[in-house]
Protein backbone atom coordinates (compact mmCIF):
# COMPACT_ATOMS: atom_id res chain seq x y z
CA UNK A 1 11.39 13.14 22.62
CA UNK A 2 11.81 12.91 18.99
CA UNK A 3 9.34 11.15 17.48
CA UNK A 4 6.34 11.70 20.80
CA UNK A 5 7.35 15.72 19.48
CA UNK A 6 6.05 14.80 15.82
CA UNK A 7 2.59 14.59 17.24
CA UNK A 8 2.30 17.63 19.53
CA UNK A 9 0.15 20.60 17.75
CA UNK A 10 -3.15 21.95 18.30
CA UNK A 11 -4.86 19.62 20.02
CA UNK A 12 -8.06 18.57 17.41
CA UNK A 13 -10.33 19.20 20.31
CA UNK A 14 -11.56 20.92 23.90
CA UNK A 15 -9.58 19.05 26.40
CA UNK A 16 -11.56 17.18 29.12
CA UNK A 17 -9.71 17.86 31.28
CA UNK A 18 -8.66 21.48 32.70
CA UNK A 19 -5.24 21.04 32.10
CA UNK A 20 -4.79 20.55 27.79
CA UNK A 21 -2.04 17.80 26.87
CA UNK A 22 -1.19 19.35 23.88
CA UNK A 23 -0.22 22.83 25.38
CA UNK A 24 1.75 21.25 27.72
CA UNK A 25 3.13 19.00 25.81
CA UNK A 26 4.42 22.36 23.80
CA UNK A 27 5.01 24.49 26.87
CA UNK A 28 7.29 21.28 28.38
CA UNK A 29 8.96 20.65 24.74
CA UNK A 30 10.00 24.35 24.33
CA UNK A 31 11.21 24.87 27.61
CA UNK A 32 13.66 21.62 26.76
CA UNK A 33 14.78 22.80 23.43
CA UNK A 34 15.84 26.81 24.59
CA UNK A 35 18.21 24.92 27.84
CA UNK A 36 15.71 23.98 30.28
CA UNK A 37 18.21 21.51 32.81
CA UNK A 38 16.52 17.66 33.68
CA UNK A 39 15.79 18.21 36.80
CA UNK A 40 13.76 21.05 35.53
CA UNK A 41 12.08 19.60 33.01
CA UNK A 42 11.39 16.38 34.62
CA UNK A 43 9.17 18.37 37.80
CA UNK A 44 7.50 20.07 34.89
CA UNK A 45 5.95 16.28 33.44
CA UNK A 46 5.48 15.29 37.20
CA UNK A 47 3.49 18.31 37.92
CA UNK A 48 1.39 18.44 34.87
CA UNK A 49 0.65 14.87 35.73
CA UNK A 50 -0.07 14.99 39.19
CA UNK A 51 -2.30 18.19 39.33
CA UNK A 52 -4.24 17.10 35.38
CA UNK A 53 -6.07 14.46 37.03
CA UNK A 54 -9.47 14.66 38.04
CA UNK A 55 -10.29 11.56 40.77
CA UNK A 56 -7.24 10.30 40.25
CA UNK A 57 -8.07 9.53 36.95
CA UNK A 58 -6.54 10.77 33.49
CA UNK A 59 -8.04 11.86 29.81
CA UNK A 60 -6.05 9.27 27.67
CA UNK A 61 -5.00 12.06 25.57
CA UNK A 62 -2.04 12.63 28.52
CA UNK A 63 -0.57 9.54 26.37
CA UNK A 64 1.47 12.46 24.18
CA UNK A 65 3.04 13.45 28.02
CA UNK A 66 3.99 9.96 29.14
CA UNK A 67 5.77 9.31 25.92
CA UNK A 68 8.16 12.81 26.28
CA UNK A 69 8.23 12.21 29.67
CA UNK A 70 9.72 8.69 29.00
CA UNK A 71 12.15 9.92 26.67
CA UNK A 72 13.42 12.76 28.66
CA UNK A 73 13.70 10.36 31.55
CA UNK A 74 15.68 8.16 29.60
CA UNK A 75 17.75 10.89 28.10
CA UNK A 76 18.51 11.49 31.58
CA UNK A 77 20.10 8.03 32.34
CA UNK A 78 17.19 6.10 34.07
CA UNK A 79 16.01 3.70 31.31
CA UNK A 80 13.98 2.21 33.92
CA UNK A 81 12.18 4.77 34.73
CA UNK A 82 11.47 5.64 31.20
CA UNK A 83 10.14 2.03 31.02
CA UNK A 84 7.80 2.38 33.27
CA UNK A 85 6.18 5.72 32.05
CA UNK A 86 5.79 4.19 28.84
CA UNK A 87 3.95 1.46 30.42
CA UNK A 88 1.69 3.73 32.65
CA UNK A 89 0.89 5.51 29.27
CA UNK A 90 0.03 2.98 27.13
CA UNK A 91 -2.14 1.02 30.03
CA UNK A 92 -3.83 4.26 29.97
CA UNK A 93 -4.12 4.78 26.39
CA UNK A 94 -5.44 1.10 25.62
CA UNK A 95 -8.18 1.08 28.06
CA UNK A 96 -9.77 4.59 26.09
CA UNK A 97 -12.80 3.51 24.19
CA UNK A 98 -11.37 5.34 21.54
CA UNK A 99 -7.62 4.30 21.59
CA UNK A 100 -4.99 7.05 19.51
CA UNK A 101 -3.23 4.61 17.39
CA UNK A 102 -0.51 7.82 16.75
CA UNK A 103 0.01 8.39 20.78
CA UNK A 104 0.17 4.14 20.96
CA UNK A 105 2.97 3.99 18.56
CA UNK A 106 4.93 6.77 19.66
CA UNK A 107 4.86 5.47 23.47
CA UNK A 108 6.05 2.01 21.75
CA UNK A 109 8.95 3.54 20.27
CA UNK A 110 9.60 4.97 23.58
CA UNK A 111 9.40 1.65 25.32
CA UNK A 112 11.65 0.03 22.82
CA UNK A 113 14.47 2.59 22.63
CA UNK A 114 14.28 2.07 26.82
CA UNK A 115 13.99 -1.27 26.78
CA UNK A 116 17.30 -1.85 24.19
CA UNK A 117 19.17 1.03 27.04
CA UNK A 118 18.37 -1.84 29.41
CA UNK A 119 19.85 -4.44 27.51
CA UNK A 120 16.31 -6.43 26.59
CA UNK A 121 17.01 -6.09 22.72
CA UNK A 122 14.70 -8.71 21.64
CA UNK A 123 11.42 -7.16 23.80
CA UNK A 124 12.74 -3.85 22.24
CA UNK A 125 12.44 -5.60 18.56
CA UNK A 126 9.40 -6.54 19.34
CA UNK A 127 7.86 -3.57 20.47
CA UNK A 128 9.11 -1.45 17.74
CA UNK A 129 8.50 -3.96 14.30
CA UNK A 130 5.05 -3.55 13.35
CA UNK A 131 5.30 0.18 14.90
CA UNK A 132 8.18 0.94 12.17
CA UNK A 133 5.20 0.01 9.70
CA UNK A 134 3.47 3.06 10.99
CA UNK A 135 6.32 5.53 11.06
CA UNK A 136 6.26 4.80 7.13
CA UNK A 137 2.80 5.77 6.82
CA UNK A 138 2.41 8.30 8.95
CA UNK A 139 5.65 9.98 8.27
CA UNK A 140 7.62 9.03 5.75
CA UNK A 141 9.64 5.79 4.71
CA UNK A 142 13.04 8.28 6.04
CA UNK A 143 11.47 7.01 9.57
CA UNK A 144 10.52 3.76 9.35
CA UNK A 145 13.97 2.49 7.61
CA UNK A 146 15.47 4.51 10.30
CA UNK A 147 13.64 3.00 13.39
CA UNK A 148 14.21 -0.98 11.24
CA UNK A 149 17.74 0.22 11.11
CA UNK A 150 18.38 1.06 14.91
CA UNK A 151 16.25 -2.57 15.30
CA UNK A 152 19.03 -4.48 13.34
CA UNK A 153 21.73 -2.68 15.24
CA UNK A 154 19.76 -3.76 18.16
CA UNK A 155 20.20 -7.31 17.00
CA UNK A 156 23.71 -6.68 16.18
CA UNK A 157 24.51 -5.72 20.04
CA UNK A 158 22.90 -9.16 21.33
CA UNK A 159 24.95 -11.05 19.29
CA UNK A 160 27.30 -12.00 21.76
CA UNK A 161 24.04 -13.25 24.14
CA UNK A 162 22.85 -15.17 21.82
CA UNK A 163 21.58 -13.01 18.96
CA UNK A 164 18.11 -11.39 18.49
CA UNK A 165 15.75 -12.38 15.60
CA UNK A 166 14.14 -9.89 13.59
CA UNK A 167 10.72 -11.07 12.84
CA UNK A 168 8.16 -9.61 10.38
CA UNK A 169 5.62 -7.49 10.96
CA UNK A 170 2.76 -10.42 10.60
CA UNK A 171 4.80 -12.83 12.61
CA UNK A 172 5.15 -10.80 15.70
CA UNK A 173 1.55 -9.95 15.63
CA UNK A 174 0.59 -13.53 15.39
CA UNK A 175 3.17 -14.34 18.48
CA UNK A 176 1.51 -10.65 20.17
CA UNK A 177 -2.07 -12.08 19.95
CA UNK A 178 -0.97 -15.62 21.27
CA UNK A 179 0.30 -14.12 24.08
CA UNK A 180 -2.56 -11.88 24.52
CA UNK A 181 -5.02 -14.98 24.82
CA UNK A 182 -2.96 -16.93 27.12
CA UNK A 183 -3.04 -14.37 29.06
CA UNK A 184 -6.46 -13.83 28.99
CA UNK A 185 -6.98 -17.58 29.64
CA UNK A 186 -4.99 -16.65 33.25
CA UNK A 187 -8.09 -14.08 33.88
CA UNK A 188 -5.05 -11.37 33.31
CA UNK A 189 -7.11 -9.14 31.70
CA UNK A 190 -4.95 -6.20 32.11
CA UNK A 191 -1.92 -8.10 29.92
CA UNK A 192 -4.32 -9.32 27.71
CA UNK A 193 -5.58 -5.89 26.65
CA UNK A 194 -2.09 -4.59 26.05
CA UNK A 195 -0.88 -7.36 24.37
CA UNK A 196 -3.50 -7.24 21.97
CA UNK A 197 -3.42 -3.91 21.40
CA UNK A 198 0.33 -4.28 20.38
CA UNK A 199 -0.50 -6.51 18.11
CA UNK A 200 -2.42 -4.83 16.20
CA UNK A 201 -1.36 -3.64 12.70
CA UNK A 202 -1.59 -0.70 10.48
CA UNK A 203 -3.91 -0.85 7.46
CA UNK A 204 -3.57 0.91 3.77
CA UNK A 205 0.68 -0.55 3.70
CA UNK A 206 2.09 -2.95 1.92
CA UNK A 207 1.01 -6.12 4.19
CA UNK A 208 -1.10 -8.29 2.80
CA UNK A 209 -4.33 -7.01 3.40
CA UNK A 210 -6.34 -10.29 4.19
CA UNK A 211 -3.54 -10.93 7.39
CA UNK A 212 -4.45 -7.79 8.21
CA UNK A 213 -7.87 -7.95 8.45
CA UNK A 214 -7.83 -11.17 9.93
CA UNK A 215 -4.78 -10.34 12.63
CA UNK A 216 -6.98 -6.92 13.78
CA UNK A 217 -10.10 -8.85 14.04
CA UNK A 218 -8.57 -11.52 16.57
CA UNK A 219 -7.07 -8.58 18.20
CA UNK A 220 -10.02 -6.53 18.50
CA UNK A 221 -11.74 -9.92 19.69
CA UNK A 222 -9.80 -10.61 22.70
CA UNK A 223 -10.23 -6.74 23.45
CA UNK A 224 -13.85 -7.14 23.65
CA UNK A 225 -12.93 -10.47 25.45
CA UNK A 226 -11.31 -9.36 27.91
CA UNK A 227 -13.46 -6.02 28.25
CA UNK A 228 -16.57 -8.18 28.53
CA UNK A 229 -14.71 -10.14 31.39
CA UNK A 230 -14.32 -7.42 33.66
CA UNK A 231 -17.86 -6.13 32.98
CA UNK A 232 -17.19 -3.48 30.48
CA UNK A 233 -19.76 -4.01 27.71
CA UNK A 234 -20.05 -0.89 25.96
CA UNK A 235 -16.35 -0.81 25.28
CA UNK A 236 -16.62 -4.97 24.76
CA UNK A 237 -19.19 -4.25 22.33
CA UNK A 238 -17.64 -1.55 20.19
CA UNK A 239 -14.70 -3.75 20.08
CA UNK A 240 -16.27 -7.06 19.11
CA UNK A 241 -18.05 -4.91 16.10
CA UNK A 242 -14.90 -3.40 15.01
CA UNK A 243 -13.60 -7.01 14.40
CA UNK A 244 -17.04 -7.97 12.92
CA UNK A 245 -16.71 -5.10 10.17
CA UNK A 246 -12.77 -6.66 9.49
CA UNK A 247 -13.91 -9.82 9.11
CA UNK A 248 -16.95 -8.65 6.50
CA UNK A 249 -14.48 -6.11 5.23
CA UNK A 250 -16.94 -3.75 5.29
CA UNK A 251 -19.22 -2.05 7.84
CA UNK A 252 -21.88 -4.58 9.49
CA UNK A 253 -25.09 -3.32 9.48
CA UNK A 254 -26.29 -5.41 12.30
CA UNK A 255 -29.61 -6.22 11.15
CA UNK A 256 -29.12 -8.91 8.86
CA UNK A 257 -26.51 -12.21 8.21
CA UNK A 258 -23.04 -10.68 8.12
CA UNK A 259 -21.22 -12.11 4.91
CA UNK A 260 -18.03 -12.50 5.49
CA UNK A 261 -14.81 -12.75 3.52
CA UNK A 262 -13.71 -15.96 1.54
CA UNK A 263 -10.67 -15.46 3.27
CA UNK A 264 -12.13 -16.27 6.41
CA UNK A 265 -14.78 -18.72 5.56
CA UNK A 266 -12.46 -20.67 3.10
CA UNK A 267 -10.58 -21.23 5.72
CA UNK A 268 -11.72 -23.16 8.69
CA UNK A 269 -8.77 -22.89 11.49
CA UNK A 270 -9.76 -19.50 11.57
CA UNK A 271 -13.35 -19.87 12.82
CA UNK A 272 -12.82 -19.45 15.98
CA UNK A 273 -12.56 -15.96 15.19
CA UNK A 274 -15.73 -15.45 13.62
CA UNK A 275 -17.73 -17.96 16.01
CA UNK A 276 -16.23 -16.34 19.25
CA UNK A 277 -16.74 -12.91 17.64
CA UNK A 278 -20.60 -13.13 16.44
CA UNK A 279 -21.29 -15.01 19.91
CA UNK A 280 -20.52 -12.38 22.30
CA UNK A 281 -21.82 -9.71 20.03
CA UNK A 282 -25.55 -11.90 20.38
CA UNK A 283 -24.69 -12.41 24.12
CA UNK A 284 -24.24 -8.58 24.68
CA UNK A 285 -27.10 -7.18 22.57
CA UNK A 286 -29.71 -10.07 23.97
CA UNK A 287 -28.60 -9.03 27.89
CA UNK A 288 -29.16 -5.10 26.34
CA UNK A 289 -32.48 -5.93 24.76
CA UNK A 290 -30.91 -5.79 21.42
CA UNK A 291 -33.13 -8.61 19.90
CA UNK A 292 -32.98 -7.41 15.67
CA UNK A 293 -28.82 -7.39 16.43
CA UNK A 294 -28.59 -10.44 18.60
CA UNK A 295 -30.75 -12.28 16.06
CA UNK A 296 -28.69 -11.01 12.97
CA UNK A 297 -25.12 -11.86 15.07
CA UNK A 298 -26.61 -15.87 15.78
CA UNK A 299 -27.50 -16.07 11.80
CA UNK A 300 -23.80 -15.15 11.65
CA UNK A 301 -22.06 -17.31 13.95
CA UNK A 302 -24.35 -20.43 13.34
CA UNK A 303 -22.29 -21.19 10.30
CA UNK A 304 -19.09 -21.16 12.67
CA UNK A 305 -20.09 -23.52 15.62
CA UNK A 306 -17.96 -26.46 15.41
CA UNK A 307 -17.50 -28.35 18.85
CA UNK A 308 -20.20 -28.99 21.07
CA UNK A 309 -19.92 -26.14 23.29
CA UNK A 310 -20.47 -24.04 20.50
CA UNK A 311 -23.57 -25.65 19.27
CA UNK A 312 -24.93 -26.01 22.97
CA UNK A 313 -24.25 -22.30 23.68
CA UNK A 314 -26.08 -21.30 20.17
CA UNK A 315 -28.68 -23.65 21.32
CA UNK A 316 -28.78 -21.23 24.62
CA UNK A 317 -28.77 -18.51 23.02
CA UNK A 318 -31.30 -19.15 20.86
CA UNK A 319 -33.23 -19.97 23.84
CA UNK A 320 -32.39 -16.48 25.48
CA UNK A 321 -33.86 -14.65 22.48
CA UNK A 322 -37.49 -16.35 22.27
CA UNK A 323 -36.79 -15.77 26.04
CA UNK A 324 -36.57 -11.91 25.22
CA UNK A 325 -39.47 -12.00 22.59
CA UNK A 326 -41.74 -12.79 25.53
CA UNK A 327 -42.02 -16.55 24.13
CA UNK A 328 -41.84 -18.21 27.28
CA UNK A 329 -43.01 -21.83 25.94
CA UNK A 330 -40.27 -21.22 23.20
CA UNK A 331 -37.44 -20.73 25.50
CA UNK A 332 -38.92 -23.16 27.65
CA UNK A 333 -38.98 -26.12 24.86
CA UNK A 334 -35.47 -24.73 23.48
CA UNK A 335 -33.59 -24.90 27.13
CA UNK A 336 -35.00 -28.20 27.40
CA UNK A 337 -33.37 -29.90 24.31
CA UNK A 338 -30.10 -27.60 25.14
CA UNK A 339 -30.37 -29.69 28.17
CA UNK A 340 -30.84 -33.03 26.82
CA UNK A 341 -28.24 -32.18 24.32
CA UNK A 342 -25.81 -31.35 27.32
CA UNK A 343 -26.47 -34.25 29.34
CA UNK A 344 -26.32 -36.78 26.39
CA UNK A 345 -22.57 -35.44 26.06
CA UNK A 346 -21.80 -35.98 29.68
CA UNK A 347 -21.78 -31.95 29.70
CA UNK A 348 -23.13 -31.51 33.91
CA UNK A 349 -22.48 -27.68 33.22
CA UNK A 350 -24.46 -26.84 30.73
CA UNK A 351 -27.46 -29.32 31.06
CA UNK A 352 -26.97 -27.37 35.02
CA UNK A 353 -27.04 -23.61 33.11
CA UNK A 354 -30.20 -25.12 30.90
CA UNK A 355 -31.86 -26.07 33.78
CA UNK A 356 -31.27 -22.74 35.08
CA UNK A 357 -32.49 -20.60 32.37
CA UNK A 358 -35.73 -23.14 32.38
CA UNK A 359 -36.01 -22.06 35.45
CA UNK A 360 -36.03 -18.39 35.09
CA UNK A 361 -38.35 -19.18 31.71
CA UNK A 362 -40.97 -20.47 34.02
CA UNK A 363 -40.78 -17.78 36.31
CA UNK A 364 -40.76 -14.60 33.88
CA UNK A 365 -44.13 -16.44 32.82
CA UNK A 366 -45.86 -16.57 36.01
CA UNK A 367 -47.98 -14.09 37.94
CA UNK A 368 -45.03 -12.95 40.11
CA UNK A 369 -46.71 -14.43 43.33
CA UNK A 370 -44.06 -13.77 46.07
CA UNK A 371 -45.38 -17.32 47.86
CA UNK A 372 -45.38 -19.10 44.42
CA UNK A 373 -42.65 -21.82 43.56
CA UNK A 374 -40.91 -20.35 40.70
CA UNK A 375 -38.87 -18.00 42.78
CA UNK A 376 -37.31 -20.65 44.92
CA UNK A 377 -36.83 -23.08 41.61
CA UNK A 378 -34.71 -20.27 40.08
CA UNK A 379 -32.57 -19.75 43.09
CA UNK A 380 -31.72 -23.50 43.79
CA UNK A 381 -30.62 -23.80 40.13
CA UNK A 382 -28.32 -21.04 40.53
CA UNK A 383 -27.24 -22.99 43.20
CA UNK A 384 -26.87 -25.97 41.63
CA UNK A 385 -24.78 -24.20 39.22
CA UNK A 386 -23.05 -22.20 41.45
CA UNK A 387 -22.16 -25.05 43.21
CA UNK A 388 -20.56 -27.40 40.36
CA UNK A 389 -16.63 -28.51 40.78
CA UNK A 390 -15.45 -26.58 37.48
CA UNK A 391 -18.21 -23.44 38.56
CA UNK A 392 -15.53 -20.79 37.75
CA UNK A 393 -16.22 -17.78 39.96
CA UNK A 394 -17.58 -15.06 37.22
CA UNK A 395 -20.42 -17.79 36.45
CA UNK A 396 -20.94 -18.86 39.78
CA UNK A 397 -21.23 -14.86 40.65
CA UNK A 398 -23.37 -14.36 37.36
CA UNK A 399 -26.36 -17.41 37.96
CA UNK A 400 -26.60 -16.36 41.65
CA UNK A 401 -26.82 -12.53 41.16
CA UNK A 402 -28.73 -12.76 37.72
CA UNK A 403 -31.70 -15.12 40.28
CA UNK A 404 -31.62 -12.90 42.89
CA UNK A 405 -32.51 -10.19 40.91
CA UNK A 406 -34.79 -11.34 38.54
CA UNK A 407 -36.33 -13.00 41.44
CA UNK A 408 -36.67 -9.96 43.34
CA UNK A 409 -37.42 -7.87 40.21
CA UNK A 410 -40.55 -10.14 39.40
CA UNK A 411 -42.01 -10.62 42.69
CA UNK A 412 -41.66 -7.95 44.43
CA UNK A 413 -39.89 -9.50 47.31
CA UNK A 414 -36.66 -10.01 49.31
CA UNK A 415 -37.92 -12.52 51.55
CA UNK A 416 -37.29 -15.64 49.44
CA UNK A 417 -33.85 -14.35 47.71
CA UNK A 418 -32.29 -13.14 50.80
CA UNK A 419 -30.61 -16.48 52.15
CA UNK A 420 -29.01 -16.84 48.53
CA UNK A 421 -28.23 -13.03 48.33
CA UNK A 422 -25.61 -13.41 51.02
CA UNK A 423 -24.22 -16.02 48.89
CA UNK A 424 -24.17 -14.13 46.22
CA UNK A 425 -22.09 -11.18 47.90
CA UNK A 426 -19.69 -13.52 49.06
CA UNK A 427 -19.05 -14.64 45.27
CA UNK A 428 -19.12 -11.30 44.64
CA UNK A 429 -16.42 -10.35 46.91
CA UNK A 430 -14.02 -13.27 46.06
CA UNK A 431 -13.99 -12.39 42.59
CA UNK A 432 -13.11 -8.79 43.35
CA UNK A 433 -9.83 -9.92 45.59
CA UNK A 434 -9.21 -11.92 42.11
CA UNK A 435 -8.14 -9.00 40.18
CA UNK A 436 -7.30 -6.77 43.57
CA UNK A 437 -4.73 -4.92 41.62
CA UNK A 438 -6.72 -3.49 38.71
CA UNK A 439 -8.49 -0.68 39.24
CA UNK A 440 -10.59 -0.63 36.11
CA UNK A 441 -11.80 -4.00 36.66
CA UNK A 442 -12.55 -3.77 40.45
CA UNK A 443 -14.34 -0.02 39.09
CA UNK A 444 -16.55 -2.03 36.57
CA UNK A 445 -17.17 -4.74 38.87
CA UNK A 446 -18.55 -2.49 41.11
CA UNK A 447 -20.67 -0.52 38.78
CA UNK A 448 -22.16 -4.18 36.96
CA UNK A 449 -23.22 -5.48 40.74
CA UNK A 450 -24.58 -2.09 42.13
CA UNK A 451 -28.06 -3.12 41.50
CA UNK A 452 -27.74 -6.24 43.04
CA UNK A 453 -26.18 -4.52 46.01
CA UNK A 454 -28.84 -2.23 46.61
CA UNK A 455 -31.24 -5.31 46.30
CA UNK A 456 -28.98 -7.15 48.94
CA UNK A 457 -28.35 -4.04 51.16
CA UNK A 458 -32.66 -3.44 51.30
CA UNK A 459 -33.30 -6.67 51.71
CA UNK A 460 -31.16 -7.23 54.71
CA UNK A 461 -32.98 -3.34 55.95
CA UNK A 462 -36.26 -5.41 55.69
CA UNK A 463 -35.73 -8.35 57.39
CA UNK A 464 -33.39 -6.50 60.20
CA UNK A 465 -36.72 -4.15 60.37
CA UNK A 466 -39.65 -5.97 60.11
CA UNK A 467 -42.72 -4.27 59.11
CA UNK A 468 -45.24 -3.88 63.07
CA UNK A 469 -48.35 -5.91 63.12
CA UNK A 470 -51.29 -4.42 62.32
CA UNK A 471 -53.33 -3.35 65.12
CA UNK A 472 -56.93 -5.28 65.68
């Protein structure tokens, strides 16, 4: 428990929970150092764990318990045990909107002094380089030459399998954040977002500052990635302007063309940072009705758009503002050259998505007549989409429950939208048994679709219960 017990103190604020960390972090610690036994100890972390958590669910300032818990545990001979509590703590510290870069390090030392116990010495390397940066700053250089200097004895003991490599700081955040897209490219969010968050590295050392900037604004934007994936946007959001601030190198104001650093637009393999970046932030705030920061984040990324899905998208999005300015021939005229733009490059899914959003252009316009045409033209695009070879299912489930309720929304009615409603659900559900083992992104799933449910659910009410004639 040495270095988790350099953070426990007062805790800095009320608890929200009705159980505080901190003072049981210090009840648990003292107990320890006057002769408490293992076993003892051990039901003490358990408990406070167990009976802490309010529906099932933990503050993630209980990081400080899983990283003494961890070391105890591994104190105690199970290294992997210990493992896996530093796991559980830092897949509960990463997913905080406000992650506790102290509490992440110290559960990374834990993991790499239990992963080394198990014999893994270059995973232990890795999770303790960039976090022996830290100890230096935050405590001293004593630490951080100490925690480099159990590393290269770590090295030393795999010699004989081969040797371990001891990589810098930069380096392994550059292999971190690799790893943290591929594995976001698998739709494994939940890697992707601790992978990232490893990667990230500590600012005000003696790193060179533009890697740094750069390396925390790729991992901040797979964060908001990945968050925006499982239908998380305000945490997707505060990400993606975290890494918009890093790449400005100062605070964005939002409202205007972001100018970013030389470093960055000097250099053009890195703009896929700044293009992927600046597009999701516009994507976000136009779906919020953030038109001023959408706007301001499209100036910004314009300048980054190098392939043609880039430009087509910008096109779109473009499109999707005049869209939310109430400028319906706008949109209209914009989706239509996104569209010809799309099918001149042989692109069937995005002159599809055009033709969609055309669609829904045409039908925001209109007088909302329930027996009108525009309804029905919006839900067979969706359709169309939906129904394309390479349709992957979080687009599919986005054009057909984005139709049916801006269908139902505008008209007033379920009647038309119900046949493509079940289809909908049934998107809907398959995409939920796609991440079936994460909780948070089955939670936020849930929470993003409710209003389509309840759309769904009354619909099928109405049409199972049909309203009685009226009487002569």
């Amino acid at each position: 428990m040495a270095v988790a017990s350099l953070l426990v103190g007062p805790a800095g604020s009320a608890a929200a929970h009705h159980i505080d960390p901190f003072e049981v972090a210090q009840e648990i610690y003292g107990k320890f150092k006057n002769g408490g036994s293992y076993p003892e100890t051990r039901a003490m972390f358990s408990r406070a764990l167990r009976d802490a958590a309010h529906d099932g669910r933990l503050d993630a300032d209980f990081g400080i318990v899983y990283a003494m818990y961890s070391d105890l545990t591994r104190y105690d001979g199970n290294p992997a045990f210990a493992l896996q509590l530093a796991d559980e703590g830092l897949a509960l510290l990463v997913n905080a909107p406000q992650p506790d870069d102290d509490m992440k390090n110290s559960l990374l030392v834990s993991r790499a002094y239990a992963l080394a116990e198990l014999g893994r010495y270059q995973e232990a390397i890795d999770s303790v380089t960039i976090t022996a940066v830290w100890m230096g700053e935050r405590f001293g250089a004593k630490q951080r030459a100490d925690l480099e200097e159990m590393a290269r004895e770590w090295a030393a003991a795999a010699a004989d399998s081969g040797g371990a490599r001891l990589p810098s700081a930069v380096q392994l955040s550059v292999d971190l954040l690799n790893k943290a897209q591929d594995a976001y490219d698998r739709q494994d969010t939940q890697a992707a977002i601790m992978l990232a968050s490893r990667g990230m590295l500590p600012e005000g050392t003696n790193l060179e500052k533009a890697s740094v900037s750069f390396q925390n604004a790729r991992a901040q934007m797979i964060l908001g990635t990945a968050y925006a994936f499982e239908g998380r946007g305000g945490l997707a959001m505060t990400a993606l302007r975290r890494a918009a601030d890093l790449l400005a190198g100062e605070p964005w104001d939002g409202s205007s063309k972001a100018r970013l650093l030389a470093a960055v637009r000097e250099n053009r393999s890195t703009w896929n940072v700044p293009w992927s970046v600046f597009s999701q932030i516009a994507g976000l705030a136009s779906a919020a009705g953030r038109i001023d920061l959408s706007a301001a984040a499209l100036d910004t990324a314009e300048e980054f758009a190098i392939g043609p899905d880039d430009r087509f998208l910008l096109l779109s999005q473009r499109a999707a503002l005049a869209l939310g300015r109430d400028d319906f021939a706008g949109a209209q005229k914009t989706f239509a050259d996104a569209e010809a733009q799309a099918l001149a490059s042989g692109d069937a899914r995005n002159a599809a998505l055009s033709r969609f959003y055309s669609a829904v252009a045409r039908l925001q316009a209109g007088d909302g007549d329930p027996a009108g045409p525009e309804g029905e033209a919006v839900l067979k695009a969706a359709t169309a989409y939906a129904d394309l070879p390479d349709a992957a299912l979080q687009n599919a489930e986005y054009g057909l429950t984005t139709a049916v309720r801006m269908v139902v929304d505008k008209t007033g009615s379920t009647a038309v939208a119900m046949p493509y409603a079940r289809r909908a659900f049934e998107v809907f559900r398959q995409r939920q048994q796609a991440y079936a083992n994460y909780g948070a992104a089955q939670e936020s799933g849930r929470r993003a679709s409710r209003r389509f449910l309840e759309v769904f659910i009354g619909g099928a009410y109405d049409e199972a219960n049909p309203p009685a004639p009226a009487g002569p």
